[in-house]
Every structure is written in structure tokens, then in C-alpha cells.
PDB file of N, CA and C in Angstrom:
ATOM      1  N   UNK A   1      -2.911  -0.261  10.202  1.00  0.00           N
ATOM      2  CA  UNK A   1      -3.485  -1.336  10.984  1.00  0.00           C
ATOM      3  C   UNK A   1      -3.255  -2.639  10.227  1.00  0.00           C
ATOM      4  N   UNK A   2      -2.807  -3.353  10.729  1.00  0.00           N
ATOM      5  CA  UNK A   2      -2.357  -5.082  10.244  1.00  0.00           C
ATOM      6  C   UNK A   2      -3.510  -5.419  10.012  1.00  0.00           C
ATOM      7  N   UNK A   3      -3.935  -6.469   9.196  1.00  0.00           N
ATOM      8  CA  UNK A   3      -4.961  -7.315   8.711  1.00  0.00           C
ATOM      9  C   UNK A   3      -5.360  -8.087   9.738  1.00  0.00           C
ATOM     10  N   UNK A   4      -4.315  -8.336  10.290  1.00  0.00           N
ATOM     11  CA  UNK A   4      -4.621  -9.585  11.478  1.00  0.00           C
ATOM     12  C   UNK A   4      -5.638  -8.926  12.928  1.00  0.00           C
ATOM     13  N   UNK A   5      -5.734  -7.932  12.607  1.00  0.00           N
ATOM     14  CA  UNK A   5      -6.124  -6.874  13.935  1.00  0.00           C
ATOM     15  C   UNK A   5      -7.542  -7.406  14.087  1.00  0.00           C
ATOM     16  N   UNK A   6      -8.429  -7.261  15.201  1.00  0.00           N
ATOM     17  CA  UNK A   6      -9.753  -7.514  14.886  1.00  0.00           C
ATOM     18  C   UNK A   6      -9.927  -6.450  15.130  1.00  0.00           C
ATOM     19  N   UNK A   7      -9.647  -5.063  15.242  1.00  0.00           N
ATOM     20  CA  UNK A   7     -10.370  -4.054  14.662  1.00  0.00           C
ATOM     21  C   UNK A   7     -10.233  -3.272  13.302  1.00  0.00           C
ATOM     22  N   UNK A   8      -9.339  -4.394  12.414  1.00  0.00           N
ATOM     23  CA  UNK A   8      -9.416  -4.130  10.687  1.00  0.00           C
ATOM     24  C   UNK A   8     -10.897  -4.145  10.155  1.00  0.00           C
ATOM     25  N   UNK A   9     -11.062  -2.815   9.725  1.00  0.00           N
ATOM     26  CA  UNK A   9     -12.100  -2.674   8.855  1.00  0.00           C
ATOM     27  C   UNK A   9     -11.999  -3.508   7.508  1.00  0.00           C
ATOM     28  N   UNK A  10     -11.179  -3.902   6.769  1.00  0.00           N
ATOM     29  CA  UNK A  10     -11.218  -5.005   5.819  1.00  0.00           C
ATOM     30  C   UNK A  10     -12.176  -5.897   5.786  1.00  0.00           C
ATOM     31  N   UNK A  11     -12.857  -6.064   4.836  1.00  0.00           N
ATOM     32  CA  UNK A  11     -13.886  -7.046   4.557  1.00  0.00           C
ATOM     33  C   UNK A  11     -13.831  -8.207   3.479  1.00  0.00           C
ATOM     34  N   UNK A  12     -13.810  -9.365   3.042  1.00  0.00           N
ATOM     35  CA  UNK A  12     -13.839 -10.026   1.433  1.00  0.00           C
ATOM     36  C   UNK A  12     -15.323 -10.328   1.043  1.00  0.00           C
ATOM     37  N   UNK A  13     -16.380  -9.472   1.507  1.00  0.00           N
ATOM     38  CA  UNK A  13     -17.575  -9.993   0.947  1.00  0.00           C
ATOM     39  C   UNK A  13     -18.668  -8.634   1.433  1.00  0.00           C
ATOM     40  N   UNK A  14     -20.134  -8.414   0.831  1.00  0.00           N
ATOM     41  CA  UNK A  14     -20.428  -6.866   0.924  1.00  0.00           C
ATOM     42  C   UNK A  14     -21.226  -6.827   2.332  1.00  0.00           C
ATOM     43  N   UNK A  15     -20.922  -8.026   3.126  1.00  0.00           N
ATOM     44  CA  UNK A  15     -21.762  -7.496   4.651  1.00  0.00           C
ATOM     45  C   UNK A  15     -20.681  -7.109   5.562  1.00  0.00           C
ATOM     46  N   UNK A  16     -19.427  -6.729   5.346  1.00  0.00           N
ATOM     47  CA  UNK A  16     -19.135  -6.144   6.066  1.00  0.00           C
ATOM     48  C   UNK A  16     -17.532  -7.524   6.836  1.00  0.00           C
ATOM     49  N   UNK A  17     -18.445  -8.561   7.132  1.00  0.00           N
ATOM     50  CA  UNK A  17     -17.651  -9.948   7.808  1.00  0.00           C
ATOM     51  C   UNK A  17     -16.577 -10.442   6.833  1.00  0.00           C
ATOM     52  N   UNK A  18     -15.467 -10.486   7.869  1.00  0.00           N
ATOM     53  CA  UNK A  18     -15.080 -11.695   7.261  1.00  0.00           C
ATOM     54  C   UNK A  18     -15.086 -13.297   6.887  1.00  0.00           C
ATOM     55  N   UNK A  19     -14.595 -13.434   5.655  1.00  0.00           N
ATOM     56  CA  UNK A  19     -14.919 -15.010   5.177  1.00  0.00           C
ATOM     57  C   UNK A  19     -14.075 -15.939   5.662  1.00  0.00           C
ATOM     58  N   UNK A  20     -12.912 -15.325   6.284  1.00  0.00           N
ATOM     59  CA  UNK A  20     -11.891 -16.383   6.876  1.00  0.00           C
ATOM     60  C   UNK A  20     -10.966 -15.713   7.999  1.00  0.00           C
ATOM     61  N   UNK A  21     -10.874 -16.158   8.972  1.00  0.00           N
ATOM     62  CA  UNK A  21     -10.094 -16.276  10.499  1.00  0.00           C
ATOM     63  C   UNK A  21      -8.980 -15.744   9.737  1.00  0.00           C
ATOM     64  N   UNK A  22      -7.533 -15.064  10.290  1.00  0.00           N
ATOM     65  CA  UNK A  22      -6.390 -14.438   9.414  1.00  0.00           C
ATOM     66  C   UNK A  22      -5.311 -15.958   9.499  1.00  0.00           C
ATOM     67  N   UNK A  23      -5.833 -16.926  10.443  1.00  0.00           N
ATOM     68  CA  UNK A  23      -5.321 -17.663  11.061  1.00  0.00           C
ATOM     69  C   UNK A  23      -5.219 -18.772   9.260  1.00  0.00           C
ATOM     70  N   UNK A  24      -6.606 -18.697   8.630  1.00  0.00           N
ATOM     71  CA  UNK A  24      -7.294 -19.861   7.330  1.00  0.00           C
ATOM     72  C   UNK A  24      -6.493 -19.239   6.220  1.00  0.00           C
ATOM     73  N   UNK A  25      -6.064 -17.731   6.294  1.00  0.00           N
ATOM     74  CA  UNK A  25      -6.021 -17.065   4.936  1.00  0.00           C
ATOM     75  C   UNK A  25      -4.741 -17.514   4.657  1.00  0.00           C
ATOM     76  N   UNK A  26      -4.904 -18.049   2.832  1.00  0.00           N
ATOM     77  CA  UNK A  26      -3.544 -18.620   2.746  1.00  0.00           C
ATOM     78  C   UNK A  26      -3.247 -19.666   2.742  1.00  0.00           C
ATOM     79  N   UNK A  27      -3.566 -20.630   2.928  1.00  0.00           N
ATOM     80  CA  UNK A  27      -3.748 -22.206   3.521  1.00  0.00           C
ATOM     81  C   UNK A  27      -4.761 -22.741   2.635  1.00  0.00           C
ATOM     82  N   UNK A  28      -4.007 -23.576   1.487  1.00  0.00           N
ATOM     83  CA  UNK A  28      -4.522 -24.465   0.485  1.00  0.00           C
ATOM     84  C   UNK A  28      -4.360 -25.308   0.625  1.00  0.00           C
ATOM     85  N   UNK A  29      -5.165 -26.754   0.082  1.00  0.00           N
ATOM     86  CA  UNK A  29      -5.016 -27.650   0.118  1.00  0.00           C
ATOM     87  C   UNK A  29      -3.827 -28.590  -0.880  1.00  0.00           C
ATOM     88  N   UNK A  30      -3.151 -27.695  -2.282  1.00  0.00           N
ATOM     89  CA  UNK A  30      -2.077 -28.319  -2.765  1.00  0.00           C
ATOM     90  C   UNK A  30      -0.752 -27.089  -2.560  1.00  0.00           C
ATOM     91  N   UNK A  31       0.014 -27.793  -3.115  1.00  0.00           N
ATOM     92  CA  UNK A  31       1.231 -27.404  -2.757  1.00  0.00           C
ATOM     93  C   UNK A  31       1.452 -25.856  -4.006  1.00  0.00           C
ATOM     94  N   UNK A  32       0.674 -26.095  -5.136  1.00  0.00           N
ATOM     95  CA  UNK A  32       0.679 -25.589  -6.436  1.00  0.00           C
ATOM     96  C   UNK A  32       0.194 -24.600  -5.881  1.00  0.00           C
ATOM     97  N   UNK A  33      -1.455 -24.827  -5.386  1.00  0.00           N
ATOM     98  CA  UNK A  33      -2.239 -23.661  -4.908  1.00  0.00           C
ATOM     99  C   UNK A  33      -1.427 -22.454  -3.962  1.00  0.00           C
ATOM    100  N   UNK A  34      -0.951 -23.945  -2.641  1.00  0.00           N
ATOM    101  CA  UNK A  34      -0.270 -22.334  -1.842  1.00  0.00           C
ATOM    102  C   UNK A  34       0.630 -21.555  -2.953  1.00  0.00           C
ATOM    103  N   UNK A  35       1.585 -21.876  -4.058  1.00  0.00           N
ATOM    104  CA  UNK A  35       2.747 -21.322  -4.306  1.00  0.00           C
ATOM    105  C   UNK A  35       1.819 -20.060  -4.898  1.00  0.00           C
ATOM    106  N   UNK A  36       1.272 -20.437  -5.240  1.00  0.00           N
ATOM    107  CA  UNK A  36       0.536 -19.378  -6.542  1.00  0.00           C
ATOM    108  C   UNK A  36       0.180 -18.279  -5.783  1.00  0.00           C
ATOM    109  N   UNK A  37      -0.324 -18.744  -4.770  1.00  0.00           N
ATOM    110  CA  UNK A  37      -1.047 -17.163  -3.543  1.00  0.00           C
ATOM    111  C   UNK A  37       0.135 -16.595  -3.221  1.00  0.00           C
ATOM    112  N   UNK A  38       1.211 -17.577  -2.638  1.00  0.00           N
ATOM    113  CA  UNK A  38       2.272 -16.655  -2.316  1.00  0.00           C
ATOM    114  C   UNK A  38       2.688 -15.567  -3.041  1.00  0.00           C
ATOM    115  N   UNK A  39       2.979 -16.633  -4.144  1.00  0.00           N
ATOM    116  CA  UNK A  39       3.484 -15.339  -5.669  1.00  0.00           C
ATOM    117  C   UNK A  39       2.580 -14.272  -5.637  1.00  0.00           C
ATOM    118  N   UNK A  40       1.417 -14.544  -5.991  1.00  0.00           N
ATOM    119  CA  UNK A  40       0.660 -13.369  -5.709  1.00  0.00           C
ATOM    120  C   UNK A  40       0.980 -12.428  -5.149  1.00  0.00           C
ATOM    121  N   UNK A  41       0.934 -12.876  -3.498  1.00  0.00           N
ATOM    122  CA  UNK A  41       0.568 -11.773  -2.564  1.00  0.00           C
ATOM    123  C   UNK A  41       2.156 -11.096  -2.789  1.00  0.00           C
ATOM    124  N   UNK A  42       3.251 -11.920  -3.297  1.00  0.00           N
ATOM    125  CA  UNK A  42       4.615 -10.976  -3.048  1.00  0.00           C
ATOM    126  C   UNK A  42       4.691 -10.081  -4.518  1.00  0.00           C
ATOM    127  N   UNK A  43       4.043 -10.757  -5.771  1.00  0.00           N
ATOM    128  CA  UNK A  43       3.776  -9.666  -6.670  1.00  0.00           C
ATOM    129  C   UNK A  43       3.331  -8.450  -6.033  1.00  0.00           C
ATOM    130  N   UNK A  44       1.716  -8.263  -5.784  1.00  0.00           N
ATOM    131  CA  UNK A  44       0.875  -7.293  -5.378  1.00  0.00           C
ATOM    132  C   UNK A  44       1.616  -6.412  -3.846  1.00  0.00           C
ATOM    133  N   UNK A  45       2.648  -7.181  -3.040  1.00  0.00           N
ATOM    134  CA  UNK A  45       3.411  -6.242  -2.178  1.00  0.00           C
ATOM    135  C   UNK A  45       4.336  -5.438  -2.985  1.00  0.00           C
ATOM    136  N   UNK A  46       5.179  -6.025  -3.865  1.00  0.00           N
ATOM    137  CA  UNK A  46       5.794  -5.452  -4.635  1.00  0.00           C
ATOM    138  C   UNK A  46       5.904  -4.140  -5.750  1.00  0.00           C
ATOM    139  N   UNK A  47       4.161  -4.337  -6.060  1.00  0.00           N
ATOM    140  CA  UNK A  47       3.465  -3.560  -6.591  1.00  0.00           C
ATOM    141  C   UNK A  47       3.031  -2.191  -6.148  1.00  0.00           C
ATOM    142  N   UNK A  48       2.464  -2.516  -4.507  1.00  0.00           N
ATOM    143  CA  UNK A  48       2.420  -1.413  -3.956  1.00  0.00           C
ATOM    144  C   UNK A  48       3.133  -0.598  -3.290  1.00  0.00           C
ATOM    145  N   UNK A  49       4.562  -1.434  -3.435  1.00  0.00           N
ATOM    146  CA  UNK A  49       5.642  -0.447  -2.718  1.00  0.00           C
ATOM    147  C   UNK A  49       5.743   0.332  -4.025  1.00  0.00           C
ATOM    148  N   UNK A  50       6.122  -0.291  -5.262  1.00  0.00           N
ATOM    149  CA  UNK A  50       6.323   0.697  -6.437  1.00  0.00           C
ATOM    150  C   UNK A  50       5.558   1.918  -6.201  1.00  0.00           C
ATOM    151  N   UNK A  51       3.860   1.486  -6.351  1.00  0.00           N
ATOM    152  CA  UNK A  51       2.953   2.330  -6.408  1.00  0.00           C
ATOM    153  C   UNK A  51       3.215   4.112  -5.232  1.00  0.00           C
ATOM    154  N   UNK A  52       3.648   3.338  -3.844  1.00  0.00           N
ATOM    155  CA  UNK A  52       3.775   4.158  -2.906  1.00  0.00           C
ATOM    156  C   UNK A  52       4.800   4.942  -3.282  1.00  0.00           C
ATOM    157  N   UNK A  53       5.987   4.577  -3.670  1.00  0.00           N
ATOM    158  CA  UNK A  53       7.192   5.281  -4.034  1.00  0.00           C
ATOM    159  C   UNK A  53       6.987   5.978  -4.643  1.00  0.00           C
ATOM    160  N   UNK A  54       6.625   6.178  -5.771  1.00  0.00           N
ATOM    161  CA  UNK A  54       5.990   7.006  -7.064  1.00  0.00           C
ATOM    162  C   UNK A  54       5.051   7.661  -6.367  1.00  0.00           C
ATOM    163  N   UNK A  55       4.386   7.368  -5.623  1.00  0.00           N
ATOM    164  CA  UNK A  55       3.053   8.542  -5.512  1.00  0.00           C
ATOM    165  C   UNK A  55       4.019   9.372  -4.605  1.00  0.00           C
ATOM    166  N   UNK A  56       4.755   9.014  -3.420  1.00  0.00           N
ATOM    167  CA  UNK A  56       5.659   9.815  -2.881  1.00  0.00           C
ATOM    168  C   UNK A  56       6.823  11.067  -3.443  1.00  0.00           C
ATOM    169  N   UNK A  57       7.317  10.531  -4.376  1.00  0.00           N
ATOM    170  CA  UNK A  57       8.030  10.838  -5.053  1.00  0.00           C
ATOM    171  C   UNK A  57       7.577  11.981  -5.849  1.00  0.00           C
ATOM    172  N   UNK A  58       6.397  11.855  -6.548  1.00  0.00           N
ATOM    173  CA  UNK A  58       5.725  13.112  -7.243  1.00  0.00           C
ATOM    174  C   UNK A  58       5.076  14.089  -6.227  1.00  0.00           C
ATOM    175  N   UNK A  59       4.609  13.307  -5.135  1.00  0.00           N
ATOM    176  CA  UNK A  59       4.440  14.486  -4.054  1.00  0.00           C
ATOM    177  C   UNK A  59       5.631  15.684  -3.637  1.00  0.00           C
ATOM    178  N   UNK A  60       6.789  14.819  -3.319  1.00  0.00           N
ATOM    179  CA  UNK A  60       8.290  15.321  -2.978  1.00  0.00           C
ATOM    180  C   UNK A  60       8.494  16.509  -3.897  1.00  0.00           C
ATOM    181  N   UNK A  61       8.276  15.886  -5.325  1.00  0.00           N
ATOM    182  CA  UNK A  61       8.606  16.701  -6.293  1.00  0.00           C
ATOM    183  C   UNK A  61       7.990  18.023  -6.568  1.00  0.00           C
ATOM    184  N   UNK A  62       6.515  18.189  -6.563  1.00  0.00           N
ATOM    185  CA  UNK A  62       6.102  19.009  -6.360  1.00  0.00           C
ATOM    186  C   UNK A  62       6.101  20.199  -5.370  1.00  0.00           C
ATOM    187  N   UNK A  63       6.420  19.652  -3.916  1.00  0.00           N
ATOM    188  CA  UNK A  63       7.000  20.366  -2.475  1.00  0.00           C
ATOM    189  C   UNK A  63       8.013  21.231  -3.408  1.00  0.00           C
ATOM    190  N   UNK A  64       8.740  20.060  -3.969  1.00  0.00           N
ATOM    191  CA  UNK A  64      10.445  21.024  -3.907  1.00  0.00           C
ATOM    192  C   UNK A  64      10.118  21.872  -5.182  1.00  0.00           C
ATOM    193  N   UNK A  65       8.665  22.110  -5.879  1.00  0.00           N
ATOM    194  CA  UNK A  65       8.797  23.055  -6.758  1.00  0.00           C
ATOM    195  C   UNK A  65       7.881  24.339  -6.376  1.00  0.00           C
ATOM    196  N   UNK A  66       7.425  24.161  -5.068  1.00  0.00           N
ATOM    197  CA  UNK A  66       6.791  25.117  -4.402  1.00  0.00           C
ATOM    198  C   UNK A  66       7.723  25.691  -3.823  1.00  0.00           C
ATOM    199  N   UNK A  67       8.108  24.966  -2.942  1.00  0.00           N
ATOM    200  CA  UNK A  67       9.656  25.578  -1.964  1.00  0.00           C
ATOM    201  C   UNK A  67      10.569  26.184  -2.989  1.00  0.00           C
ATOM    202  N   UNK A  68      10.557  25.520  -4.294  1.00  0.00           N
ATOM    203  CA  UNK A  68      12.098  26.541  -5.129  1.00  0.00           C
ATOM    204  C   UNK A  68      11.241  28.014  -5.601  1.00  0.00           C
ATOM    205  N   UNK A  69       9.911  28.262  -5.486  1.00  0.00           N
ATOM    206  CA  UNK A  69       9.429  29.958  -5.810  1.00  0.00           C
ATOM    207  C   UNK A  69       8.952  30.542  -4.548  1.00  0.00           C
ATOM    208  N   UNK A  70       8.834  29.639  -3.541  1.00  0.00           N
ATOM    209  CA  UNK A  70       8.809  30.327  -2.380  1.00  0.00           C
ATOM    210  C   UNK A  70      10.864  31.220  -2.259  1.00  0.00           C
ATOM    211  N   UNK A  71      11.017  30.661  -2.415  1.00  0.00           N
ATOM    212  CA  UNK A  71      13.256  30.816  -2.143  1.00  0.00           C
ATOM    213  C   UNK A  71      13.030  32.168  -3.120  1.00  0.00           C
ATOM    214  N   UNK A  72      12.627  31.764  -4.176  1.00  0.00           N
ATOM    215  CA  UNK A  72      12.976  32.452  -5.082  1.00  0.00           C
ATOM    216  C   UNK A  72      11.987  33.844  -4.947  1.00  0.00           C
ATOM    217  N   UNK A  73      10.983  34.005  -4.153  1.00  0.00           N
ATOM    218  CA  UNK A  73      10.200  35.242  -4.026  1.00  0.00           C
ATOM    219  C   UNK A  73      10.986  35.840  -3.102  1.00  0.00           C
ATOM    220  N   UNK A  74      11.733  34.769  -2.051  1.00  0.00           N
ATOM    221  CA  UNK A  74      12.231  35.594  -1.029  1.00  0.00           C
ATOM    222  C   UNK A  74      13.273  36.271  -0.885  1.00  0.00           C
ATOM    223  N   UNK A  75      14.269  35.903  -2.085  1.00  0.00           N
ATOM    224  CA  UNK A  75      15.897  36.110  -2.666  1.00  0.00           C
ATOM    225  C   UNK A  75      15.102  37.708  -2.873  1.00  0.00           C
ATOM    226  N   UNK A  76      14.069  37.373  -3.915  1.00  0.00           N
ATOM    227  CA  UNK A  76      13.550  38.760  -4.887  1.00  0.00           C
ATOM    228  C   UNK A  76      13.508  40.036  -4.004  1.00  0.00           C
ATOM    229  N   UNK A  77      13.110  39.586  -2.679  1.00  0.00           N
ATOM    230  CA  UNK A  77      12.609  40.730  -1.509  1.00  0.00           C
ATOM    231  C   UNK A  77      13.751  41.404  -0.815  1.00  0.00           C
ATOM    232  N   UNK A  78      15.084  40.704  -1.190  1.00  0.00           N
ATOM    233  CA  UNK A  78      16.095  40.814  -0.148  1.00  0.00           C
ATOM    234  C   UNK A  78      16.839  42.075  -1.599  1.00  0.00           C
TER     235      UNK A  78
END
């Protein structure tokens, strides 16, 4: 679900609401400020693709080490 959704459960504060329209988020008053969020937010995307890849990846890995003694019980049977 996109952030922008109004049925994003996402919150920035503990009642639940949001503190800013998706329309405000992002939108500084200097030029310095916006750059810095940008950077940010393309660090922290960047970050979590890593993150996703890797968690994928060790998932994958593990499959294919179940699947290689599943093969291998079934070679045994034949």
C-alpha cells in the first residue's frame, strides 16, 4: 500500500494521525533542507532494497538447501 493511500495505516506520531497531508511531506522551506530529505529518503530506499535482497536471498538459499535433500532422499528411493 503507497503512503499516499488514505487507507495507509502509517502514522508519525503515537495517536495513530497523521502530522502532514502526503501532499506537505517533503516540502521545506530552504533549498539545503529539501536536498538533505531527498538524500535521505534515496539513502533509506536504497537501503531497503539492499535489506530486501538479502533477506530474499537467504530465504532462496535455504529453499534450495531443503529442495537439494528432498532430491537427494528421492534419488536414495529410486
Amino acid at each position: 500500500m503507497s503512503i499516499n493511500s488514505n487507507k495507509s495505516n502509517a502514522a508519525n506520531n503515537s495517536n495513530g494521525k497523521r502530522t502532514a497531508q502526503p501532499s506537505e511531506m517533503g516540502k521545506y522551506s530552504t533549498p539545503e533542507l529539501q536536498a538533505a530529505f531527498n538524500s535521505g529518503r534515496e539513502i533509506g530506499r536504497t537501503e531497503g532494497m539492499l535489506y530486501y535482497i538479502k533477506h530474499a536471498s537467504e530465504n532462496m538459499q535455504k529453499e534450495a538447501e531443503k529442495l537439494s535433500a528432498k532430491l537427494q532422499m528421492q534419488r536414495a528411493k529410486v
